[in-house]
N, C-alpha and C. Protein backbone atom coordinates (compact mmCIF):
# COMPACT_ATOMS: atom_id res chain seq x y z
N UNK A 1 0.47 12.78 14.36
CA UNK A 1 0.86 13.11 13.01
C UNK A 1 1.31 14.57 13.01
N UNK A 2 2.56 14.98 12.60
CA UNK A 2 2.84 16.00 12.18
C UNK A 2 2.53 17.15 11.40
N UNK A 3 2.66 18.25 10.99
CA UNK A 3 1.83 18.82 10.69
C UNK A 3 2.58 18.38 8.51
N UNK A 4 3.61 18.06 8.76
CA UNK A 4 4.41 18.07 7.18
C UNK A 4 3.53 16.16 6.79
N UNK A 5 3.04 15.74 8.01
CA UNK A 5 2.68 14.49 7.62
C UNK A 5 0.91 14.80 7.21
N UNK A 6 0.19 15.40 7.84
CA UNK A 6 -0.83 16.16 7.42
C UNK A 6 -0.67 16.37 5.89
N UNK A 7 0.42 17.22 5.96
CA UNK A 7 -0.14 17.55 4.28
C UNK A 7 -0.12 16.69 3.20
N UNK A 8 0.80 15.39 3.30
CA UNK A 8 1.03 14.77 2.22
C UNK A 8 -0.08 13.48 2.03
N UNK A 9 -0.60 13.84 1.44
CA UNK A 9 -2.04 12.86 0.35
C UNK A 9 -1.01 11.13 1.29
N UNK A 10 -2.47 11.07 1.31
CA UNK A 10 -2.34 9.28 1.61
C UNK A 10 -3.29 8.39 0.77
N UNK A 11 -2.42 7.70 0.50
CA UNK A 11 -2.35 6.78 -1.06
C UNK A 11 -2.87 5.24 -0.45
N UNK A 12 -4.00 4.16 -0.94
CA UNK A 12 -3.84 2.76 -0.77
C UNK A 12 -3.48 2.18 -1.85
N UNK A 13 -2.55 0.85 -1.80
CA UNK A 13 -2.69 -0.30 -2.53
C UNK A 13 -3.82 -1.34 -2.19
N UNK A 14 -4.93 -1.32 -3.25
CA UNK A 14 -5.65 -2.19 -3.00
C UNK A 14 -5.86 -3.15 -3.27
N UNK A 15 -5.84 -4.58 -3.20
CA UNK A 15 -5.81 -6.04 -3.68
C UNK A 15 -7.16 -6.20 -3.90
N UNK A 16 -7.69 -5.94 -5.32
CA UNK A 16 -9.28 -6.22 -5.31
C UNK A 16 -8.93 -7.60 -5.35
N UNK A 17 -8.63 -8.45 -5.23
CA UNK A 17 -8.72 -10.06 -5.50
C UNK A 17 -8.91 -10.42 -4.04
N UNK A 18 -8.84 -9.84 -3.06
CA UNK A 18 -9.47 -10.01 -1.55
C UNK A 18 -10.86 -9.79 -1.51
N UNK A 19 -11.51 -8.84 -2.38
CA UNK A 19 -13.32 -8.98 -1.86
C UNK A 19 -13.75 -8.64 -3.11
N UNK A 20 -14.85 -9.16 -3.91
CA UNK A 20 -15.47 -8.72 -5.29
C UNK A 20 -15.90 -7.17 -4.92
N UNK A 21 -15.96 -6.69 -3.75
CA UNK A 21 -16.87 -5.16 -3.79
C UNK A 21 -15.55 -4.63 -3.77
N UNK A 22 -14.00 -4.99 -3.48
CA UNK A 22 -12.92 -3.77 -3.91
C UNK A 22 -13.02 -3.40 -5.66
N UNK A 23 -13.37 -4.50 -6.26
CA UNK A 23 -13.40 -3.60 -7.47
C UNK A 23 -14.53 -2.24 -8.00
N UNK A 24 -15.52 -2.49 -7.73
CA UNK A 24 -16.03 -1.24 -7.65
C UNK A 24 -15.93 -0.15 -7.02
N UNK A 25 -15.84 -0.64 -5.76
CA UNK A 25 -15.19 0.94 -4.71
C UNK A 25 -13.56 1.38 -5.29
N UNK A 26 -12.57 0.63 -5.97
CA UNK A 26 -11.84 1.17 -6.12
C UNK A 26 -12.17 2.15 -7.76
N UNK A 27 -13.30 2.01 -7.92
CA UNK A 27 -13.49 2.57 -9.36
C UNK A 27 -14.51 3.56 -8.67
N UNK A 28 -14.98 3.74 -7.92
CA UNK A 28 -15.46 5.14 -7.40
C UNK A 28 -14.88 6.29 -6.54
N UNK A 29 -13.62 5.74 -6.81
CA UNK A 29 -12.17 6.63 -6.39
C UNK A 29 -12.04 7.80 -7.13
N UNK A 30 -11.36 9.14 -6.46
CA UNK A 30 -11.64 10.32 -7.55
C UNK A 30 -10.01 10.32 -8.26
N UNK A 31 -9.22 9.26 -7.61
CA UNK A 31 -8.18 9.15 -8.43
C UNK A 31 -7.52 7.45 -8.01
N UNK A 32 -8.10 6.86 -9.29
CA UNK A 32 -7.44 5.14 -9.19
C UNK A 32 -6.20 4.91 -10.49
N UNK A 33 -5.57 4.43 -9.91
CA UNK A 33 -4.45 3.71 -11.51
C UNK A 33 -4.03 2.20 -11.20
N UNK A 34 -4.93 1.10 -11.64
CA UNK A 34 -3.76 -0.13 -11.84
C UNK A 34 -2.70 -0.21 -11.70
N UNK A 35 -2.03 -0.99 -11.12
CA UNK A 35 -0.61 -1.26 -10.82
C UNK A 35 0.05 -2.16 -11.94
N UNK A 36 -0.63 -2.80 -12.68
CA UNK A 36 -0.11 -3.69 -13.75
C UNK A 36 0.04 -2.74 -15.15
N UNK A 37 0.90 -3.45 -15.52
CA UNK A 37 1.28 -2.38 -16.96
C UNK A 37 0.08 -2.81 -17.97
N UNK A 38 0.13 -1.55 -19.17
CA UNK A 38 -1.15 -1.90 -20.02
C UNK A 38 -2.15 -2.14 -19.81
N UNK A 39 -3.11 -2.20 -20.77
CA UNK A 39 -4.93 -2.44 -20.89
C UNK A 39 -4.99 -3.78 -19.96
N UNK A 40 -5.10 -3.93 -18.97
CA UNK A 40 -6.17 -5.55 -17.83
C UNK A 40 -7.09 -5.53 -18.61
N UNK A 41 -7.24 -6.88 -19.07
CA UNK A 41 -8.68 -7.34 -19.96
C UNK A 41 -9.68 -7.48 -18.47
N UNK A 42 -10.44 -7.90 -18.34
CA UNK A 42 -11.37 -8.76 -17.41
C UNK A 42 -10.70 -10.25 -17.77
N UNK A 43 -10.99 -11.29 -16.86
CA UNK A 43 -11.10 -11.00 -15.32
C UNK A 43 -10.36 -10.39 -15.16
N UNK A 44 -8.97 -10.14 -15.22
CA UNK A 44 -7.95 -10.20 -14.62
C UNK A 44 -7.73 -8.20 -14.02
N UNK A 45 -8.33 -8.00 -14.49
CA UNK A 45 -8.63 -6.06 -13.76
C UNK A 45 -9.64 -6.02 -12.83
N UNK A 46 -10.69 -6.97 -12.20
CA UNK A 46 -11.28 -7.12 -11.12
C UNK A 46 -10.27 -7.74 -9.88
N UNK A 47 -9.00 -8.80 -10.14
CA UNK A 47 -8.12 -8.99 -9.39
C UNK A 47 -6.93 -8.48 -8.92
N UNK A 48 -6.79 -7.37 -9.57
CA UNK A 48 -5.30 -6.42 -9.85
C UNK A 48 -5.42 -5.45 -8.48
N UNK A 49 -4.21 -5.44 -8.27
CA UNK A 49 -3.85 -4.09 -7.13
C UNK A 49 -3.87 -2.96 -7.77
N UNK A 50 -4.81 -2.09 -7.58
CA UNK A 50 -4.89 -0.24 -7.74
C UNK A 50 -4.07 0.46 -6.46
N UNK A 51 -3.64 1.50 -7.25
CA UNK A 51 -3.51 2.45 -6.31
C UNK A 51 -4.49 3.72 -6.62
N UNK A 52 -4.69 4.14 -5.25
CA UNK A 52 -5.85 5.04 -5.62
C UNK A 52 -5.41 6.09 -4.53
N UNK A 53 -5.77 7.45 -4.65
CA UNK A 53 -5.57 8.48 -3.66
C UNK A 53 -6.81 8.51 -2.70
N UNK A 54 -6.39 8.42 -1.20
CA UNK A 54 -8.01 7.97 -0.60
C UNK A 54 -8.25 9.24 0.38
N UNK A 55 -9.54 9.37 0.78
CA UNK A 55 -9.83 10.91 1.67
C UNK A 55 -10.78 9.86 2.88
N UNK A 56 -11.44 10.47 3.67
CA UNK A 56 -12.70 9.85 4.31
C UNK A 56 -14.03 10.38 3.73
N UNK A 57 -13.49 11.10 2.23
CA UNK A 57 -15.28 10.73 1.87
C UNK A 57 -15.31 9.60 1.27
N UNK A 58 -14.39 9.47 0.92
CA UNK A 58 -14.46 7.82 -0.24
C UNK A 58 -15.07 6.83 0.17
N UNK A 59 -16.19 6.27 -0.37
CA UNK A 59 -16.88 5.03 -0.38
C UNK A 59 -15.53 3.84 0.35
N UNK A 60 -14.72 3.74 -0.37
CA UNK A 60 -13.94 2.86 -0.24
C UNK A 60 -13.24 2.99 1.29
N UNK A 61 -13.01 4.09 1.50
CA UNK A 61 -12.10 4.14 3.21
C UNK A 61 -13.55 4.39 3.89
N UNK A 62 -14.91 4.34 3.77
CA UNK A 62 -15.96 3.98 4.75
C UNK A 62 -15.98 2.34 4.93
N UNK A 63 -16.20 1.79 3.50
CA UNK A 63 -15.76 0.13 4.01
C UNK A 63 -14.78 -0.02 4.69
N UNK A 64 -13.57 0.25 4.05
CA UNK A 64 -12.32 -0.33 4.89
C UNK A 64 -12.52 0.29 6.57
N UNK A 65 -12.75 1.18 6.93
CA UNK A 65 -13.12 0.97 8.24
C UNK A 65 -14.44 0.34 8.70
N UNK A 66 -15.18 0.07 8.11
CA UNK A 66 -16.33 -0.93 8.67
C UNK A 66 -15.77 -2.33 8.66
N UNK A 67 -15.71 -2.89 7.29
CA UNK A 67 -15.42 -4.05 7.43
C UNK A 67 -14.18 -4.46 7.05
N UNK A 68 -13.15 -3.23 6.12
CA UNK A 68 -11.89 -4.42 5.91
C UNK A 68 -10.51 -4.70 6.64
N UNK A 69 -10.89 -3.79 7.89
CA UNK A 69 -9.39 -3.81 8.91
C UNK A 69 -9.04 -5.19 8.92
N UNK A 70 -7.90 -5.79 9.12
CA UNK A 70 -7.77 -7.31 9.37
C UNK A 70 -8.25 -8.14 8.57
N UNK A 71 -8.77 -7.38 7.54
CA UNK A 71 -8.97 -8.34 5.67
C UNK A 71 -8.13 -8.72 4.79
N UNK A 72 -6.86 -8.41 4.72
CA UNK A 72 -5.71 -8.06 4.13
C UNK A 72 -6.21 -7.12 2.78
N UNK A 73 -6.74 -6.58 2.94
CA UNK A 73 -7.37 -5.60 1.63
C UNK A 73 -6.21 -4.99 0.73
N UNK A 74 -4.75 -4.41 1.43
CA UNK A 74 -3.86 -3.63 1.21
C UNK A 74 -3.18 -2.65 2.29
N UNK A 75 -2.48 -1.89 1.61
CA UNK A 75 -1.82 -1.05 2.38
C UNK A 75 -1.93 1.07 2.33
N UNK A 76 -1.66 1.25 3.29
CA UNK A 76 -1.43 2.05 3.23
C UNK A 76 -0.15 3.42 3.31
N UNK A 77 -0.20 4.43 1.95
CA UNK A 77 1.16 4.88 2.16
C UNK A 77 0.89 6.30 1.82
N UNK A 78 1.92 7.21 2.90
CA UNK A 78 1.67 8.66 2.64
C UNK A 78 3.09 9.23 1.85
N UNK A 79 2.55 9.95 0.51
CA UNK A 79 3.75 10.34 -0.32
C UNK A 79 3.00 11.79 -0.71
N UNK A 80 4.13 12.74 -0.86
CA UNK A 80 3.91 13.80 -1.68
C UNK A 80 4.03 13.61 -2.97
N UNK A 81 4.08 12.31 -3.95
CA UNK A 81 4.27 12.51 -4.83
C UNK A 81 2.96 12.32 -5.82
N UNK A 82 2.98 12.79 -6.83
CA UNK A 82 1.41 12.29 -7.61
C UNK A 82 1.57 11.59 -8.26
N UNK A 83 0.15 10.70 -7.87
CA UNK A 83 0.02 9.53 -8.03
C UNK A 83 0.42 9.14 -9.43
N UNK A 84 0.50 9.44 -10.43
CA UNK A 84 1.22 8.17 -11.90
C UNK A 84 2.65 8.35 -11.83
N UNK A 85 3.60 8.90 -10.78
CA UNK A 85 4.56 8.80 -10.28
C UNK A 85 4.95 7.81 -9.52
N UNK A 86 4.40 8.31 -8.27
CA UNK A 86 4.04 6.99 -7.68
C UNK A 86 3.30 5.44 -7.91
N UNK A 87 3.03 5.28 -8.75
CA UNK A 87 2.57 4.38 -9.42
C UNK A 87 3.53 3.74 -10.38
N UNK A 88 4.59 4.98 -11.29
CA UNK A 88 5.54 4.37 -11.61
C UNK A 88 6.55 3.09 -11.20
N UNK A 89 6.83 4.17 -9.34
CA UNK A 89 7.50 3.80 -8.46
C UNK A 89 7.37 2.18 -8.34
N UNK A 90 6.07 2.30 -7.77
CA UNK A 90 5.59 0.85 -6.94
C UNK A 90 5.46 -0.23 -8.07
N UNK A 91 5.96 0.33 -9.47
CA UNK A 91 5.50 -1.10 -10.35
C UNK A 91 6.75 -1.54 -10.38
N UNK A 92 7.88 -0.81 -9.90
CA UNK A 92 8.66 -1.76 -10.14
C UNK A 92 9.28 -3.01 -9.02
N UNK A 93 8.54 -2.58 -8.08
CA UNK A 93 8.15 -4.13 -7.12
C UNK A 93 7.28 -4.59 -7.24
N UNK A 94 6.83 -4.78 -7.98
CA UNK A 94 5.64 -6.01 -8.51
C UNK A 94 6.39 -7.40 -8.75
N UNK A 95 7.48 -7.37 -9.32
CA UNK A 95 8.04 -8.34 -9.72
C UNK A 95 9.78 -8.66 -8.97
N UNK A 96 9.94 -9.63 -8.71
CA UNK A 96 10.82 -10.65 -7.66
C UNK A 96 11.65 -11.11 -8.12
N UNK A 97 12.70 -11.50 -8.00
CA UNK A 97 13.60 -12.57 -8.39
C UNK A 97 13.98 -13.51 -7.35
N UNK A 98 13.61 -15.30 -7.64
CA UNK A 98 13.90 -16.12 -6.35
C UNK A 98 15.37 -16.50 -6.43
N UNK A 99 15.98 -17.25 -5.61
CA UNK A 99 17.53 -17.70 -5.19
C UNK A 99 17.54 -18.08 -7.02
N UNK A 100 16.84 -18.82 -7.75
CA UNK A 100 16.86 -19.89 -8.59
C UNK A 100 17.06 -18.84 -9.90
N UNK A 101 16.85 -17.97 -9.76
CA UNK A 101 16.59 -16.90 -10.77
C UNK A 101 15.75 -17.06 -11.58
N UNK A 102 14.37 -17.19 -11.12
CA UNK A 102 13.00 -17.52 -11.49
C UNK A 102 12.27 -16.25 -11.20
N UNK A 103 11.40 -15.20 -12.14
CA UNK A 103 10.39 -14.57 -11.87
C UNK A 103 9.23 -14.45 -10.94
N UNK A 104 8.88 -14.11 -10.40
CA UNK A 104 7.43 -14.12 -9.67
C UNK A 104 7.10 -12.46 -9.27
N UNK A 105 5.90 -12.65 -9.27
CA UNK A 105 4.88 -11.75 -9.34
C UNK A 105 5.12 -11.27 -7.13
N UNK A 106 5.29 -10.41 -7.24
CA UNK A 106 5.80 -9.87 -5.53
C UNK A 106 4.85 -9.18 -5.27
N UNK A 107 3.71 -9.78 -4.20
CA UNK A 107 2.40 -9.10 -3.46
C UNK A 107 2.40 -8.42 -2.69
N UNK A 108 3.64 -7.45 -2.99
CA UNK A 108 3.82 -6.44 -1.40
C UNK A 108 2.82 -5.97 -0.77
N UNK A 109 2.15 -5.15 -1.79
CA UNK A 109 0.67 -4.71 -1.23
C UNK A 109 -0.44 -6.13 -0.10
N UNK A 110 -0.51 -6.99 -0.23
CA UNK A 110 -0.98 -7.63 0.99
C UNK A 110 0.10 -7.67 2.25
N UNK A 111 -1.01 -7.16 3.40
CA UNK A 111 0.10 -6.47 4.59
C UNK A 111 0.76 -7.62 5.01
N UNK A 112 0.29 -9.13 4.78
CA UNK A 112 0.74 -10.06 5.72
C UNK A 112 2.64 -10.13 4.99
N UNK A 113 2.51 -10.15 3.57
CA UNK A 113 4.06 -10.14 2.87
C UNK A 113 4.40 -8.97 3.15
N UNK A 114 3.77 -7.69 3.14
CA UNK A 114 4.50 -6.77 3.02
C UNK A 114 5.52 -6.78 4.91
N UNK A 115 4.17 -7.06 6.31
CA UNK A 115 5.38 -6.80 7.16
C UNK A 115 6.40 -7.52 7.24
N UNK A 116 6.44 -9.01 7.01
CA UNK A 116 7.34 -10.05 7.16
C UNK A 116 8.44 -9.33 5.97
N UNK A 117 7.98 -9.13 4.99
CA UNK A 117 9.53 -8.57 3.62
C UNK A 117 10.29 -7.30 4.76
N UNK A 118 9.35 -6.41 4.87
CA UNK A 118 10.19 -4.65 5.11
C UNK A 118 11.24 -4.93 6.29
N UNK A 119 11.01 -5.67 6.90
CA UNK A 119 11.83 -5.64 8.30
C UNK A 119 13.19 -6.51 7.71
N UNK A 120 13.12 -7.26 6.68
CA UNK A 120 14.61 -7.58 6.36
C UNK A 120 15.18 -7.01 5.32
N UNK A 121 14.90 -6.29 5.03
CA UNK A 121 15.57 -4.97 4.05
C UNK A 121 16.74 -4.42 4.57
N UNK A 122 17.72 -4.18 3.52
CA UNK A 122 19.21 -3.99 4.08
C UNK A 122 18.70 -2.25 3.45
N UNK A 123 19.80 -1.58 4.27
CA UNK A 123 19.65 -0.11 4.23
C UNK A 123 19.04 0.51 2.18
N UNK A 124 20.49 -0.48 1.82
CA UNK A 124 19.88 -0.05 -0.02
C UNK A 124 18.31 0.20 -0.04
N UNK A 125 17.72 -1.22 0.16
CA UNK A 125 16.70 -1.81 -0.30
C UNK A 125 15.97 -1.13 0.39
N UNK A 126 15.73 -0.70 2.14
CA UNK A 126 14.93 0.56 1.95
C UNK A 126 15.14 1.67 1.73
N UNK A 127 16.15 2.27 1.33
CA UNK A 127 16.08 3.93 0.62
C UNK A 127 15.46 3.42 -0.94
N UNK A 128 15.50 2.75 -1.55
CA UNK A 128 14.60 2.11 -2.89
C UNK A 128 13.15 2.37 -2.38
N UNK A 129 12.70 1.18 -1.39
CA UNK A 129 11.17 1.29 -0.93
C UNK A 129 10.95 3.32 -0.23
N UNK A 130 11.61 3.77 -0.17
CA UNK A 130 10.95 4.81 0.01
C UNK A 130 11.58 6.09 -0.08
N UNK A 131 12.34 5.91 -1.27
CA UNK A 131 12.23 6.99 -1.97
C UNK A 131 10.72 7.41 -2.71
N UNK A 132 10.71 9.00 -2.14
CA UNK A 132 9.42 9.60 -2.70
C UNK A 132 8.01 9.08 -1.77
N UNK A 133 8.38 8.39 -0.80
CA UNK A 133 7.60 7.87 0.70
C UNK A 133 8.12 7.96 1.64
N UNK A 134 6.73 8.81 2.16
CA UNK A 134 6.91 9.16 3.88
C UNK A 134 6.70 8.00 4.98
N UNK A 135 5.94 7.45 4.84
CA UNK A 135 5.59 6.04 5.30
C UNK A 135 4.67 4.98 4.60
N UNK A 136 4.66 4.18 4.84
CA UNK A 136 4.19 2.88 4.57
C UNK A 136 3.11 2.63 5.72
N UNK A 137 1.80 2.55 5.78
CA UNK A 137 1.25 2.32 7.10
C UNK A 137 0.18 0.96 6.84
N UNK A 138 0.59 -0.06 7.45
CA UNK A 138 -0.02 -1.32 7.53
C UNK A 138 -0.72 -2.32 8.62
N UNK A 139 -1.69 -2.83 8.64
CA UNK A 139 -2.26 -3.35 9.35
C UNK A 139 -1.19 -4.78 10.35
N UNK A 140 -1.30 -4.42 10.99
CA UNK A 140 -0.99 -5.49 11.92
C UNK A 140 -1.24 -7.25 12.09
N UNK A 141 -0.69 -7.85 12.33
CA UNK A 141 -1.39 -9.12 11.92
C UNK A 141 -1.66 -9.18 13.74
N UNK A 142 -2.90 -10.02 13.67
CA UNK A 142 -3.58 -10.74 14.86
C UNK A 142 -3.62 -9.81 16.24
N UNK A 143 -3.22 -8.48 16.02
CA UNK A 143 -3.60 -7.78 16.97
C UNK A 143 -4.15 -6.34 16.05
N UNK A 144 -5.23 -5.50 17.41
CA UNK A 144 -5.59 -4.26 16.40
C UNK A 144 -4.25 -2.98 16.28
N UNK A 145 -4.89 -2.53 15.01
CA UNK A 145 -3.70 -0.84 14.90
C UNK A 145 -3.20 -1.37 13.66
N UNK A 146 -2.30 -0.82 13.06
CA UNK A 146 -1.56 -0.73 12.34
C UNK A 146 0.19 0.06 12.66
N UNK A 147 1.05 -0.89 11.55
CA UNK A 147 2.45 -0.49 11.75
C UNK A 147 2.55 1.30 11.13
N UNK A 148 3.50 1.85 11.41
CA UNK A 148 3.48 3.24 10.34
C UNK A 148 5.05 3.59 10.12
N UNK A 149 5.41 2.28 9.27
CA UNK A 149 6.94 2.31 9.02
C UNK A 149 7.73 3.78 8.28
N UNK A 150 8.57 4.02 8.68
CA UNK A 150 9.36 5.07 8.02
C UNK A 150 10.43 4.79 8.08
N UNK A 151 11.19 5.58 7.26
CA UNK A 151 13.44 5.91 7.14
C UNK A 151 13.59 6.86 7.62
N UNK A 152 14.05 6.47 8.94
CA UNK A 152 15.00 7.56 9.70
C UNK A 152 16.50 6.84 10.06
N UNK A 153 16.96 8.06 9.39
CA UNK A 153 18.59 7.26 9.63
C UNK A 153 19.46 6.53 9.66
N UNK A 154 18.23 6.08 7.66
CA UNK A 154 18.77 5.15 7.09
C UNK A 154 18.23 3.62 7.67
N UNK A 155 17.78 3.48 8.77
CA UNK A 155 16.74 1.99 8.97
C UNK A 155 15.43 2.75 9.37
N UNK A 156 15.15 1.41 9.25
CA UNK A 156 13.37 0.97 9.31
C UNK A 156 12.63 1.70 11.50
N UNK A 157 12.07 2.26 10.90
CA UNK A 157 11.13 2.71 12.42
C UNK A 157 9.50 2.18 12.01
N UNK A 158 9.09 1.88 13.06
CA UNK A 158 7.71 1.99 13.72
C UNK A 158 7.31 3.95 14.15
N UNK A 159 6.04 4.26 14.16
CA UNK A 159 5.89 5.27 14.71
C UNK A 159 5.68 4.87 15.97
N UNK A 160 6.45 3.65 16.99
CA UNK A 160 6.59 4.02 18.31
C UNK A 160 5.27 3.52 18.64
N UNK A 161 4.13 3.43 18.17
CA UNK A 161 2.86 2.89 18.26
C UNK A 161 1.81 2.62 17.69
N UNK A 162 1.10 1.71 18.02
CA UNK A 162 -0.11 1.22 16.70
C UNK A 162 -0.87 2.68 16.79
N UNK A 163 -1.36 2.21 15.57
CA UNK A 163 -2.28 3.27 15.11
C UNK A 163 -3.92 2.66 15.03
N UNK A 164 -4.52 3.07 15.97
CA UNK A 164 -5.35 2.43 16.13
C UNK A 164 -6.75 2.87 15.11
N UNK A 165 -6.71 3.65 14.33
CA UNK A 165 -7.64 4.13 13.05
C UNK A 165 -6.77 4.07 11.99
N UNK A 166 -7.57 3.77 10.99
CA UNK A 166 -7.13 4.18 9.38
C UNK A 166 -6.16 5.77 9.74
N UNK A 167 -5.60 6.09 8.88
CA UNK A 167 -5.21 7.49 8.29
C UNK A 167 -6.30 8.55 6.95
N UNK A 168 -6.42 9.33 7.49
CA UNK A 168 -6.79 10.25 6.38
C UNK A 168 -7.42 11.21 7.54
């Protein structure tokens, strides 16, 4: 990691609808915001993706390295921007349009959609995903590490190698 990658706050999307204990750890975050627009009644704010700004004191990145690597818990992404910005950002991929021109709800934040989507992104579509993001860093499916996608030069990179710990 660089030293300009150092400085910039690393952010998760978390899918509490993967484990009943993400909703509380994401509420003992010293900075969480829902990803869905407006007041979440219950249930439906125990199942919602937060984004939250994460450190290694956080309750929440001690689980996720104990138990939720390879959980699909969410993702991880490093931005200089603050977070109800970024939060702006990411709501507006929440939502999809299919061939049929039918709505749906788009789960980027679970890593298994998110790696299969990013890699067919035409140049537009990722300067969109990351504007105001340095990377995107996601768990790997069926092997350990994680991906640590970035835009260089206009396509999609790997950092060249798994990352075999969380970030922070």
């Amino acid at each position: 990691m660089n030293d300009t990658q150092a400085a910039e706050p690393i952010y998760a999307v978390v899918d509490t609808a993967q484990n009943p204990r993400l909703y509380g750890l994401v509420q003992s975050c010293s900075q969480a915001m829902c990803l869905f627009f407006g007041n979440v009644a219950e249930p439906l704010n125990r199942a919602a993706p937060y984004l939250v700004r994460i450190d290694r004191q956080e309750p929440l990145y001690k689980a996720w390295v104990e138990e939720g690597s390879d959980r699909n818990w969410g993702i991880f992404i490093r931005s200089g921007l603050p977070i109800e910005q970024l939060a702006r950002r990411l709501r507006h991929f929440l939502q999809a349009r299919l061939p049929d021109g039918m709505i749906v709800q788009f789960r980027f934040y679970d890593p298994r959609v998110f790696n299969a989507f990013i890699v067919t992104c035409s140049a537009d579509e990722l300067s969109a995903w990351f504007s105001g993001v340095a990377a995107y860093i996601v768990q790997r499916q069926g092997e350990p590490g994680y991906f640590d996608y970035g835009l260089h030069g206009g396509g999609l990179h790997d950092a060249g190698r798994p990352l075999q710990r969380l970030p922070g």
